[in-house]
N, C-alpha and C. Protein backbone atom coordinates (compact mmCIF):
# COMPACT_ATOMS: atom_id res chain seq x y z
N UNK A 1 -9.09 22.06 -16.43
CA UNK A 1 -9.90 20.88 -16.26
C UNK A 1 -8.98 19.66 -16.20
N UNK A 2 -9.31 18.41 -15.19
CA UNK A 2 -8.46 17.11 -15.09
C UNK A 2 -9.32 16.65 -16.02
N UNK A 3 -8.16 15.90 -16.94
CA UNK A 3 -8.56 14.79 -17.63
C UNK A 3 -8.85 13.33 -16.79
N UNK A 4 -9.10 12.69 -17.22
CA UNK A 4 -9.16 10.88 -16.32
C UNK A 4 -8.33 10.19 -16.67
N UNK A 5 -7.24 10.79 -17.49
CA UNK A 5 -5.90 9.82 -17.75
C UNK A 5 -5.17 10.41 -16.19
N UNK A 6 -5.01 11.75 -16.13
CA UNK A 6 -4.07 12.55 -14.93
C UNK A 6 -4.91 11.99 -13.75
N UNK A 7 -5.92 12.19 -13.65
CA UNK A 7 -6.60 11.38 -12.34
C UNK A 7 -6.00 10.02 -12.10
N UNK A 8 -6.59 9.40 -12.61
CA UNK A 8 -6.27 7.58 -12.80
C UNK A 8 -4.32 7.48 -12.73
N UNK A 9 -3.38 8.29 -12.53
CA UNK A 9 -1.84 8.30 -12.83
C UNK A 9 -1.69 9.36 -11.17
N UNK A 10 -3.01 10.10 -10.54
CA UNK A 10 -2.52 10.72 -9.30
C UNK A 10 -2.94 9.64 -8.43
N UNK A 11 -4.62 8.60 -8.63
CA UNK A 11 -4.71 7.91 -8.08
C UNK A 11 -3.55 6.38 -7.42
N UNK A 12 -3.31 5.94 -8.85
CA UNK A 12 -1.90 5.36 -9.03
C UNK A 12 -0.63 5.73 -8.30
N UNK A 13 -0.09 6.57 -8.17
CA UNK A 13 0.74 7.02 -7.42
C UNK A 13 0.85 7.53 -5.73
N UNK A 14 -0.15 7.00 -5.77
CA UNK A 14 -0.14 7.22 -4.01
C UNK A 14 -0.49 5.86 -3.61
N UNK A 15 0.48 5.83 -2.05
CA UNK A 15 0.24 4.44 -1.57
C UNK A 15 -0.80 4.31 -0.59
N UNK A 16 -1.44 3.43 -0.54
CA UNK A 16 -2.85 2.64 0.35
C UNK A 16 -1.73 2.16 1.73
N UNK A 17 -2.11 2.75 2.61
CA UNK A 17 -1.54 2.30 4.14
C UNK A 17 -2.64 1.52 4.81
N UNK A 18 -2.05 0.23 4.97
CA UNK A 18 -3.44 -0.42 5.87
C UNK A 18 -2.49 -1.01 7.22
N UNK A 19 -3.44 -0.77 8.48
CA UNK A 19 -2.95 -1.77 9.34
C UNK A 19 -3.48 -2.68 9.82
N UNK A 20 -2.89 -4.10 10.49
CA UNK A 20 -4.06 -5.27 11.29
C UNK A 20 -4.71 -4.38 12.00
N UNK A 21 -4.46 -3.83 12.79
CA UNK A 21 -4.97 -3.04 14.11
C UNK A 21 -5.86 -2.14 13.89
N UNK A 22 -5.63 -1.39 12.52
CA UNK A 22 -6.46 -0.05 12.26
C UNK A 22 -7.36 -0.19 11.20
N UNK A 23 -8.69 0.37 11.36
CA UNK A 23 -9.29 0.43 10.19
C UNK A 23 -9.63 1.58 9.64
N UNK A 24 -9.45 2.12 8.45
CA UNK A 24 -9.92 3.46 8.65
C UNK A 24 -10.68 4.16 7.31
N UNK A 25 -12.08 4.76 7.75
CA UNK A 25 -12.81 5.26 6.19
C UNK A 25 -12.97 6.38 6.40
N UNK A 26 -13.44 6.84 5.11
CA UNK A 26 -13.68 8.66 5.24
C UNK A 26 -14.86 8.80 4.68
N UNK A 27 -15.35 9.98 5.53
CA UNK A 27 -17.04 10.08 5.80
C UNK A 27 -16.97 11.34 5.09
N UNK A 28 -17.60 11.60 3.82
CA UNK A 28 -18.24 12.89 2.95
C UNK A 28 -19.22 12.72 3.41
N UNK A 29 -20.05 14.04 4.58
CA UNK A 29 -20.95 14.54 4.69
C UNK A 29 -21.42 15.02 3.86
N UNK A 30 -20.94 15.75 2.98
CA UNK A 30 -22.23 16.86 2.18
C UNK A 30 -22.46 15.87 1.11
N UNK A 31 -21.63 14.56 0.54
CA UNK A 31 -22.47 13.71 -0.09
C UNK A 31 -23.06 12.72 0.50
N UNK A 32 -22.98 12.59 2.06
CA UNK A 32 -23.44 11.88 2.66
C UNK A 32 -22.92 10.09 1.97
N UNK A 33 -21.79 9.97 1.65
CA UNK A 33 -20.97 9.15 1.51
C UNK A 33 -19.94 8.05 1.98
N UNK A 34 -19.45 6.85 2.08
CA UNK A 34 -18.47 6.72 3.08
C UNK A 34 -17.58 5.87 2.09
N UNK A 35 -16.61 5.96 2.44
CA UNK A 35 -15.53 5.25 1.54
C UNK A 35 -14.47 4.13 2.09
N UNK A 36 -14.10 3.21 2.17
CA UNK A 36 -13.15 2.27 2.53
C UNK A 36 -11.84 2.35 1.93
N UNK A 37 -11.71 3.10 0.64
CA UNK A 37 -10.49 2.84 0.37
C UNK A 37 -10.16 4.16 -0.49
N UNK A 38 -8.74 4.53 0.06
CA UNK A 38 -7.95 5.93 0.02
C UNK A 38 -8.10 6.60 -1.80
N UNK A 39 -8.15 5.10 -2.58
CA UNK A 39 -8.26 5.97 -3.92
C UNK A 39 -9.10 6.14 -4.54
N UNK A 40 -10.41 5.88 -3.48
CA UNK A 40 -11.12 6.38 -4.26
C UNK A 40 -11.78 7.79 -3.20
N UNK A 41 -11.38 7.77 -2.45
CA UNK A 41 -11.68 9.35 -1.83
C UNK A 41 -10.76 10.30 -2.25
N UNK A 42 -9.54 10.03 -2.91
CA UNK A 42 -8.93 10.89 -4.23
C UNK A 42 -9.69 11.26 -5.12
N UNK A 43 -10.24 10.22 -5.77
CA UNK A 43 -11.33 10.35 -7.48
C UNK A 43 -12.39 11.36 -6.54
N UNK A 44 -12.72 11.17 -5.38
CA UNK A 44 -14.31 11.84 -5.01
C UNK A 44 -13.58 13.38 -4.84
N UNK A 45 -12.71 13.41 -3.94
CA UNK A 45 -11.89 14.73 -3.87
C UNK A 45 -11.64 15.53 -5.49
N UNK A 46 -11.42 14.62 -6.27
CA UNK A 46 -10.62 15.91 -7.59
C UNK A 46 -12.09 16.07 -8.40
N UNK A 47 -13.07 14.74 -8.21
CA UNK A 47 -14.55 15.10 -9.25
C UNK A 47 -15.43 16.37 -8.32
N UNK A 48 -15.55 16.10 -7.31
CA UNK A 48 -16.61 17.01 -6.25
C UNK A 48 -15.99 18.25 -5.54
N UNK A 49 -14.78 18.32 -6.03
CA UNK A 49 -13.75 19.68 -5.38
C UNK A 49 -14.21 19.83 -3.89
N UNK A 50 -14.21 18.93 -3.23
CA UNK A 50 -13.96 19.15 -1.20
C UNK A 50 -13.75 17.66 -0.61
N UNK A 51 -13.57 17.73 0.08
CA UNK A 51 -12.94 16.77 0.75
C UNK A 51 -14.05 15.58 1.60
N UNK A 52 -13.16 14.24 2.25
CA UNK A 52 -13.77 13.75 2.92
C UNK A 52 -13.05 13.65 4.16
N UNK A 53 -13.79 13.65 5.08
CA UNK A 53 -13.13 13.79 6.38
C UNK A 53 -12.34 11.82 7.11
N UNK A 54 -11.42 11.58 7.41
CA UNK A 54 -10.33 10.33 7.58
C UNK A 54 -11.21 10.15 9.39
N UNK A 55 -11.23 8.86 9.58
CA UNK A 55 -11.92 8.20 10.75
C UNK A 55 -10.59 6.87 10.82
N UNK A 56 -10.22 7.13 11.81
CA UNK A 56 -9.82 5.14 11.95
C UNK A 56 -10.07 5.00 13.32
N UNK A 57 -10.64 3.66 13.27
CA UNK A 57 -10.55 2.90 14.56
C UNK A 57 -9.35 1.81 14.82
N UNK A 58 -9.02 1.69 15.91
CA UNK A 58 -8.50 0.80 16.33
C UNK A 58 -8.94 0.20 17.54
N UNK A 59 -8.51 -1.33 17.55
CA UNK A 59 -8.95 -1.92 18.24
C UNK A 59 -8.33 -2.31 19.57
N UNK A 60 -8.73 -2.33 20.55
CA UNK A 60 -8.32 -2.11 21.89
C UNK A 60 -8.03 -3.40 22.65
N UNK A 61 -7.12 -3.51 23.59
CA UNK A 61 -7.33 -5.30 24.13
C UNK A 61 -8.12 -5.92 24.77
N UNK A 62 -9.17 -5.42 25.29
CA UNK A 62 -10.65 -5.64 25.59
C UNK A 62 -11.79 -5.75 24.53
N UNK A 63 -11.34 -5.84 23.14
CA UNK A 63 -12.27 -6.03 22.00
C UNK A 63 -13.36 -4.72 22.20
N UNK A 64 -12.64 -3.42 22.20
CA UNK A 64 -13.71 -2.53 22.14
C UNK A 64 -12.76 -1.63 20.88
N UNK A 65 -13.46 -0.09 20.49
CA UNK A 65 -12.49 0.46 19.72
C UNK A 65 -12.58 1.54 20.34
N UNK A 66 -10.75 2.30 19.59
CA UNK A 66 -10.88 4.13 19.98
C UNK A 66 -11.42 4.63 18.75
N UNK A 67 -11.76 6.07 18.40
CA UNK A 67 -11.55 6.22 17.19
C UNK A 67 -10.91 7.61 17.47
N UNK A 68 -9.86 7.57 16.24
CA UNK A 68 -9.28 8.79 16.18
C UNK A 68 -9.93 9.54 14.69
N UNK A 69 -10.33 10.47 15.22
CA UNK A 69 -10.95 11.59 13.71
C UNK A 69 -9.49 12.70 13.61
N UNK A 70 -9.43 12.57 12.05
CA UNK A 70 -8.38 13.00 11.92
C UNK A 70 -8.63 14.35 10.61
C-alpha cells in the first residue's frame, strides 16, 4: 500500500513541461475526468490504479489547432 507521504515526494519529483504553443490535458474516461495539470494525473494514476490518456493541442498559424493524442 502507498502511503501519501511517498505519493506527495513521487508527485514532487517529477517535472511539469509546459509550452507557449502547446496545451495539453489528460482525459480519464472510465472516470470520465479531465485534468490540466501532470501532478495531479499522477495522484489519480497511483489512487485509481489506470491511467489517463495525454491530449495536447497546438496552435497553428491560422489560429486553428492540431491535436496530437498521445
Amino acid at each position: 500500500m502507498t502511503t501519501i507521504p511517498a505519493i506527495e515526494n513521487d508527485i514532487t519529483s517529477r517535472q511539469e513541461i509546459h509550452s507557449e504553443n502547446c496545451n495539453t490535458i489528460w482525459i480519464c474516461y472510465r472516470c470520465n475526468l479531465t485534468f490540466h495539470k501532470e501532478s495531479i494525473v499522477l495522484l489519480h494514476n497511483k489512487i485509481s490504479k489506470h491511467s489517463a490518456r495525454k491530449i495536447e493541442f497546438s496552435q497553428t498559424k491560422h489560429g486553428g489547432a492540431n491535436v496530437v493524442d498521445r
